[in-house]
N, C-alpha and C. Protein backbone atom coordinates (compact mmCIF):
# COMPACT_ATOMS: atom_id res chain seq x y z
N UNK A 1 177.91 157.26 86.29
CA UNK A 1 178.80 156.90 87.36
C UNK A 1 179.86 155.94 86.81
N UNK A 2 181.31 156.40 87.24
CA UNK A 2 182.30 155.39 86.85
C UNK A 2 182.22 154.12 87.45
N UNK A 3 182.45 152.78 86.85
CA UNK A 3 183.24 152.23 87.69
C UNK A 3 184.55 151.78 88.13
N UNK A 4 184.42 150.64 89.39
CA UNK A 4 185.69 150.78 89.89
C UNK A 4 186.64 150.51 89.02
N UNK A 5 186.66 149.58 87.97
CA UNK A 5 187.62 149.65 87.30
C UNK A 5 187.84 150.39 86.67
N UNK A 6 187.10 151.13 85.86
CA UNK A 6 187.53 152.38 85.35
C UNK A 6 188.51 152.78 86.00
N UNK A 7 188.09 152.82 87.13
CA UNK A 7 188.73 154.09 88.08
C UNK A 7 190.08 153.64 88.40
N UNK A 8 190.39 152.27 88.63
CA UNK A 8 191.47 151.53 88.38
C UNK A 8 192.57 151.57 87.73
N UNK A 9 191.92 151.57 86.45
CA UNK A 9 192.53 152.07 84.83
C UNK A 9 192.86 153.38 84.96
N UNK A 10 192.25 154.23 85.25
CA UNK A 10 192.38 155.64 85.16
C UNK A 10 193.71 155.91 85.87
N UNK A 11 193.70 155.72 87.12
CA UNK A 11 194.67 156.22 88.26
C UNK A 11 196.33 155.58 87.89
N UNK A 12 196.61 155.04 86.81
CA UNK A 12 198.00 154.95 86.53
C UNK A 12 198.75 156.01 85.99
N UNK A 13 197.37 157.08 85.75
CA UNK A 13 197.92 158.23 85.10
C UNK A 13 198.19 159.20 86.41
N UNK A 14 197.70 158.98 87.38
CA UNK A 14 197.86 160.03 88.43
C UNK A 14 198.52 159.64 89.35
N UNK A 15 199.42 160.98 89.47
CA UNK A 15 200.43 160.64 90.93
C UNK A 15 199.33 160.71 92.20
N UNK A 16 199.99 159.91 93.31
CA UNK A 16 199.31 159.73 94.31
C UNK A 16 198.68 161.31 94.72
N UNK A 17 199.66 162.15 94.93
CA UNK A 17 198.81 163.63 95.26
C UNK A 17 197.95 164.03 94.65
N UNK A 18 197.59 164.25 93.08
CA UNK A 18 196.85 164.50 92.48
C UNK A 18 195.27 163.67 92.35
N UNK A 19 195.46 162.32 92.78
CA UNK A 19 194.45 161.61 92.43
C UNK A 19 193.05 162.40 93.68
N UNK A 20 192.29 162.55 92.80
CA UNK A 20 190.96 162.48 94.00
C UNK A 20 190.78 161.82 95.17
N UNK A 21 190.11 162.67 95.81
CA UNK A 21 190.14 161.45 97.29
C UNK A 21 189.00 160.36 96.94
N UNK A 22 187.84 160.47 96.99
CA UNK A 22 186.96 160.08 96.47
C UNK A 22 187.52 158.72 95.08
N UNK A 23 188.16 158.85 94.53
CA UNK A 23 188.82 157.81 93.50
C UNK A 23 189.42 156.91 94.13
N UNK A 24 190.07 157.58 95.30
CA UNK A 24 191.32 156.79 95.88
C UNK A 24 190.30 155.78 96.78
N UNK A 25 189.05 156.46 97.39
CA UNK A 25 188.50 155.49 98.06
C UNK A 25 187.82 153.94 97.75
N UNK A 26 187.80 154.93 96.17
CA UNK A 26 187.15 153.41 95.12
C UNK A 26 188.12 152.45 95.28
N UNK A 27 189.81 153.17 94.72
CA UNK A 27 190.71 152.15 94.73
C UNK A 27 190.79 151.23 95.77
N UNK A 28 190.62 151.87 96.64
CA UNK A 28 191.10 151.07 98.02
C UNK A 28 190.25 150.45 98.56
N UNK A 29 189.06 150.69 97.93
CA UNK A 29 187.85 149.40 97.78
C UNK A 29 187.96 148.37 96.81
N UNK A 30 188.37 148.46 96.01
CA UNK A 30 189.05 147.84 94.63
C UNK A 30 189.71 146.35 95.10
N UNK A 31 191.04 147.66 95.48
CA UNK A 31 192.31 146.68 96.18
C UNK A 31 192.16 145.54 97.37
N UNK A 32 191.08 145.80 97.97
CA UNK A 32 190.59 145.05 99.23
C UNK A 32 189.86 144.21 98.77
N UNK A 33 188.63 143.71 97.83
CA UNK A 33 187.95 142.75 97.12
C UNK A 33 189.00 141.98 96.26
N UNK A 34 189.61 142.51 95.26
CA UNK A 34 190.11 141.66 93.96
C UNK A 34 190.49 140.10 94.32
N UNK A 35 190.92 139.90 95.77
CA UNK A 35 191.86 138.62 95.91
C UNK A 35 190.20 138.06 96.12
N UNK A 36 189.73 137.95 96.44
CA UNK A 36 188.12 137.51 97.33
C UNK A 36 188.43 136.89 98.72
N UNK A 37 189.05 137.95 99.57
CA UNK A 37 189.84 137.65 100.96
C UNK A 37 188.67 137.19 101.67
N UNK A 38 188.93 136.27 102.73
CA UNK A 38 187.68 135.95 103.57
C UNK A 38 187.80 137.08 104.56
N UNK A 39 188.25 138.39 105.04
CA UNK A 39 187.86 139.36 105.83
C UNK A 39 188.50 140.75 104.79
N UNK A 40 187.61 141.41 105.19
CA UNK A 40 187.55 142.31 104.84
C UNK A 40 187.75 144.19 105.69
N UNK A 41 188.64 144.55 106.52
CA UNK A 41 188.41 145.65 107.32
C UNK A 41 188.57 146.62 106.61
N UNK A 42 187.13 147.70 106.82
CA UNK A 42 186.16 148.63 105.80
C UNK A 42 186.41 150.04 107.32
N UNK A 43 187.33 150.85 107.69
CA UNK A 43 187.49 152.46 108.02
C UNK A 43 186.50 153.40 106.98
N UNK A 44 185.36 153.23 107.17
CA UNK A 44 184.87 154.32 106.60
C UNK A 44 184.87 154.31 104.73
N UNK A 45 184.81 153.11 104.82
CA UNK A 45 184.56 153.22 103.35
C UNK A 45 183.71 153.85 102.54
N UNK A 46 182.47 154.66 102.85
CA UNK A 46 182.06 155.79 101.44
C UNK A 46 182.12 156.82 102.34
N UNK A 47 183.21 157.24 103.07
CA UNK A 47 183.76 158.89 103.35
C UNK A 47 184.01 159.17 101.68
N UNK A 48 184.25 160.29 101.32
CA UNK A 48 184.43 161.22 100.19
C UNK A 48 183.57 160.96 99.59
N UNK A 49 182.90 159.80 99.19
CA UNK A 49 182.24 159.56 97.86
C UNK A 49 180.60 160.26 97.82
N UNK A 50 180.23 159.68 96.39
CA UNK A 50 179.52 160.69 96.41
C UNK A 50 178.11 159.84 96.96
N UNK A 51 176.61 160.01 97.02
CA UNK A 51 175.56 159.28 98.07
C UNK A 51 175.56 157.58 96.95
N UNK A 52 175.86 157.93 95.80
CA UNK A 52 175.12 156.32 94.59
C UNK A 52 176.00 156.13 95.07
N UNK A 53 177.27 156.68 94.75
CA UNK A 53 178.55 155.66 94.75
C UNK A 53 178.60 154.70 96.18
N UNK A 54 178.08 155.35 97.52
CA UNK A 54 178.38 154.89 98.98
C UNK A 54 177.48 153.57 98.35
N UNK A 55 176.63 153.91 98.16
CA UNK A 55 175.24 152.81 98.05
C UNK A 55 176.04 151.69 97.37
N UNK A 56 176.52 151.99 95.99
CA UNK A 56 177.11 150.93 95.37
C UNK A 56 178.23 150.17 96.51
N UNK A 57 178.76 150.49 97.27
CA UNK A 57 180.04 149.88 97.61
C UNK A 57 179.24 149.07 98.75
N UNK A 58 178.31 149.40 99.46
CA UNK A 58 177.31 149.13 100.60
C UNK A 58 176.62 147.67 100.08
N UNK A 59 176.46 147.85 98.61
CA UNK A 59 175.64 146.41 98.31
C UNK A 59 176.63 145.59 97.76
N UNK A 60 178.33 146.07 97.18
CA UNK A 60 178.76 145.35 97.10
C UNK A 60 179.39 144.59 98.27
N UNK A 61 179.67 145.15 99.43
CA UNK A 61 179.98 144.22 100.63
C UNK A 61 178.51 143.18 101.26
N UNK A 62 177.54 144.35 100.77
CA UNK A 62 176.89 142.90 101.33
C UNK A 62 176.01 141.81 100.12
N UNK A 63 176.72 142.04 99.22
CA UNK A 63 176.86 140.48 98.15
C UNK A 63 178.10 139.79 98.73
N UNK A 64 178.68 140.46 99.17
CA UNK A 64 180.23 139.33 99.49
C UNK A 64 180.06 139.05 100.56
N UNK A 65 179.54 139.42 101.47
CA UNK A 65 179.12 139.28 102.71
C UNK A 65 178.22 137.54 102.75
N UNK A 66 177.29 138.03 101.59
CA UNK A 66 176.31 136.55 101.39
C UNK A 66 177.09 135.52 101.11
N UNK A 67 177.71 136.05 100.55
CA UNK A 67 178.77 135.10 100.08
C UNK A 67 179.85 134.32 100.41
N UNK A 68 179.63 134.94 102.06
CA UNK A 68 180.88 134.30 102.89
C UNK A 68 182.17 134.88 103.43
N UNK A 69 181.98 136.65 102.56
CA UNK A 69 183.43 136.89 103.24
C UNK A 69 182.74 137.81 104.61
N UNK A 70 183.39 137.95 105.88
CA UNK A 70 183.53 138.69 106.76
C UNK A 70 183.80 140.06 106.59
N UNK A 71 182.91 141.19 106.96
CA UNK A 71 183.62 142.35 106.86
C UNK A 71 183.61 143.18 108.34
N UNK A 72 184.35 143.76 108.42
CA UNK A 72 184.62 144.16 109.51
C UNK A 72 184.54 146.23 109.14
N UNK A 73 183.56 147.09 109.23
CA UNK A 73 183.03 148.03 109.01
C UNK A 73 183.13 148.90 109.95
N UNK A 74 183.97 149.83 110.50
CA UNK A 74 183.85 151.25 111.21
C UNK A 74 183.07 152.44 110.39
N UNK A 75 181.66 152.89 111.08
CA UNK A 75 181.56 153.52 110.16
C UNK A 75 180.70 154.94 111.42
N UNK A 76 180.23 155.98 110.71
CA UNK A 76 179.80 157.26 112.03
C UNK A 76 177.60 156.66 110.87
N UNK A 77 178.00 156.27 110.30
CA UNK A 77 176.49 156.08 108.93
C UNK A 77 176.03 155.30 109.69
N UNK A 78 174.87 155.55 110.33
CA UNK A 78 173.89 154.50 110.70
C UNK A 78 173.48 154.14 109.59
N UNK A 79 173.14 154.69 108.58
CA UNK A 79 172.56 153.59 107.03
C UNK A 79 173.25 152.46 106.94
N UNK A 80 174.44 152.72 106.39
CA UNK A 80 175.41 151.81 106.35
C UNK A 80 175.73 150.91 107.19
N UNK A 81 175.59 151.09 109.02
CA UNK A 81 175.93 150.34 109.85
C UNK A 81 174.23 148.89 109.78
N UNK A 82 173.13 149.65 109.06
CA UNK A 82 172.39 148.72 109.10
C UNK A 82 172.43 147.70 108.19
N UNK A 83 173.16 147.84 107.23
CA UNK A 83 173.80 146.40 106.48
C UNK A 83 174.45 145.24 106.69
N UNK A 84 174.71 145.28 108.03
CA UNK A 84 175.63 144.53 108.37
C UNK A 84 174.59 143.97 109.32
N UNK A 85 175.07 142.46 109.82
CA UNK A 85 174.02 141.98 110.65
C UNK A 85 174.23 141.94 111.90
N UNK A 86 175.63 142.83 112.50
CA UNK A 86 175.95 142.90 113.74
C UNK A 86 176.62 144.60 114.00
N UNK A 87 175.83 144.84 114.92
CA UNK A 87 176.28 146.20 115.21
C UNK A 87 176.83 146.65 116.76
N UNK A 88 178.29 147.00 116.28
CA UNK A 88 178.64 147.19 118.08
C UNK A 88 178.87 148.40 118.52
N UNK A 89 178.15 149.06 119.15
CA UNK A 89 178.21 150.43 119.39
C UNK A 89 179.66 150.86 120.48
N UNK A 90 180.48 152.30 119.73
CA UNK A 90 181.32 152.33 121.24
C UNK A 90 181.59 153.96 121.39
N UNK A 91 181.17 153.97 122.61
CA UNK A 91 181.22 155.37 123.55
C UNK A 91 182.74 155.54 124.25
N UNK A 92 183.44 156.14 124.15
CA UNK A 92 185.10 156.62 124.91
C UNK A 92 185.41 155.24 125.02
N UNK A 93 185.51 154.03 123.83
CA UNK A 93 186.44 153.25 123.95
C UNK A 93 185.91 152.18 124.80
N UNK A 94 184.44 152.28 125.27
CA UNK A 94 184.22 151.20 125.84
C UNK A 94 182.44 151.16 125.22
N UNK A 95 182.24 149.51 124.73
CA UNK A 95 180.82 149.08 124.03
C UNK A 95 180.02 149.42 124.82
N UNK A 96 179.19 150.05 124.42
CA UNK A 96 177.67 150.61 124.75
C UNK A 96 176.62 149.69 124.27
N UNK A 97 176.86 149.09 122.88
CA UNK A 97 175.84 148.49 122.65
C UNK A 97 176.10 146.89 121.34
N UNK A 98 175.39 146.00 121.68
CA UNK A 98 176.09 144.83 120.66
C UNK A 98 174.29 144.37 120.37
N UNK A 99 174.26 144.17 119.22
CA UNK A 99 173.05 143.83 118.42
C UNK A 99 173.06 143.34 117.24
N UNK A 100 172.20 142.17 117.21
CA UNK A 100 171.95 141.21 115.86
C UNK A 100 170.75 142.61 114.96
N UNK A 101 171.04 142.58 114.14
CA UNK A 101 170.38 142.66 112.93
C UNK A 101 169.92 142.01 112.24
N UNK A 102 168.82 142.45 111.31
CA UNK A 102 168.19 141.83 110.44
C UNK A 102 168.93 141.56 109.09
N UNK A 103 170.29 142.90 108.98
CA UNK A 103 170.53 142.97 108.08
C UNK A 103 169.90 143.24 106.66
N UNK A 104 169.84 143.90 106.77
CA UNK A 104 168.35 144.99 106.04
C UNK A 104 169.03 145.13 104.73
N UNK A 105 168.14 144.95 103.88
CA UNK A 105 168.42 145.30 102.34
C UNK A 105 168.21 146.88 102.73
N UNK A 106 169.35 147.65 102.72
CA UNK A 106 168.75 148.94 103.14
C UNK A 106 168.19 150.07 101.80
N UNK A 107 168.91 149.72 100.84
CA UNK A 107 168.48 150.51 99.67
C UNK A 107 167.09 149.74 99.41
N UNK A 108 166.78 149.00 99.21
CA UNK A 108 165.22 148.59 98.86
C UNK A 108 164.11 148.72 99.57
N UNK A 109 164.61 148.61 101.09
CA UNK A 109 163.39 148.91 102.32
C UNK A 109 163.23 150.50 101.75
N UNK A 110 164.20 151.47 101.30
CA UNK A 110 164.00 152.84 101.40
C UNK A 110 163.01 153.73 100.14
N UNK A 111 163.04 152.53 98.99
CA UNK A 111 162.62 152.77 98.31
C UNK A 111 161.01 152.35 97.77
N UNK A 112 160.54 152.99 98.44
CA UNK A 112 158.41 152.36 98.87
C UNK A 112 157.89 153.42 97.89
C-alpha cells in the first residue's frame, strides 16, 4: 500500500483528469491534515478507496482526534461513523438521532 505522500509526490505528474479518484481522495486527505488545523470537515472520506486504505485514514483521524483536532465526518459507513465519539443521525434533513459514543477502537475490537 502507498502512502500518502507518495501519493503526493506522485500526482505532480498527473493532470487533474487523469489522476485516480481514489489518489485524489488520499490527496485531499493529505491537504486537509498537513497544516494540523484544529477542525477538520471529512464528506466521505474513504469513498473510492480501497477497504486498508479507508482503515488507514479512519485511524489517522482518530490519532488527531486524540490529539485535539475536531473532525467533523459525513459519512453513509456505520464502521467509520463508530470512530467518532458523537454520532448524529439525519432522516430528510431533520436529526433522528444524537449519541455519545464510546468511540471504539474499531479496527481492534474487530479483530478477536
Amino acid at each position: 500500500m502507498r502512502s500518502i505522500a507518495s501519493i503526493l509526490w506522485a500526482k505532480r505528474t498527473y493532470s487533474r483528469a487523469s489522476f485516480p479518484a481514489a489518489n485524489s481522495k488520499l490527496v485531499g486527505v493529505a491537504r486537509a491534515v498537513i497544516l494540523s488545523p484544529k477542525l477538520i470537515l471529512a464528506d466521505e472520506p474513504t469513498g473510492n478507496l480501497h477497504s486498508a486504505q479507508g482503515e488507514e485514514i479512519m485511524e489517522l483521524f482518530k490519532r488527531l482526534n486524540d490529539a485535539g483536532t475536531t473532525i467533523i465526518q459525513v459519512t453513509h459507513s456505520e464502521r467509520n461513523a463508530a470512530y467518532g465519539s458523537r454520532i448524529i443521525q439525519l432522516k430528510d434533513g431533520w436529526v433522528v438521532g444524537d449519541n455519545a459514543t464510546a468511540g471504539a477502537q474499531v479496527g481492534a475490537a474487530q479483530q478477536v
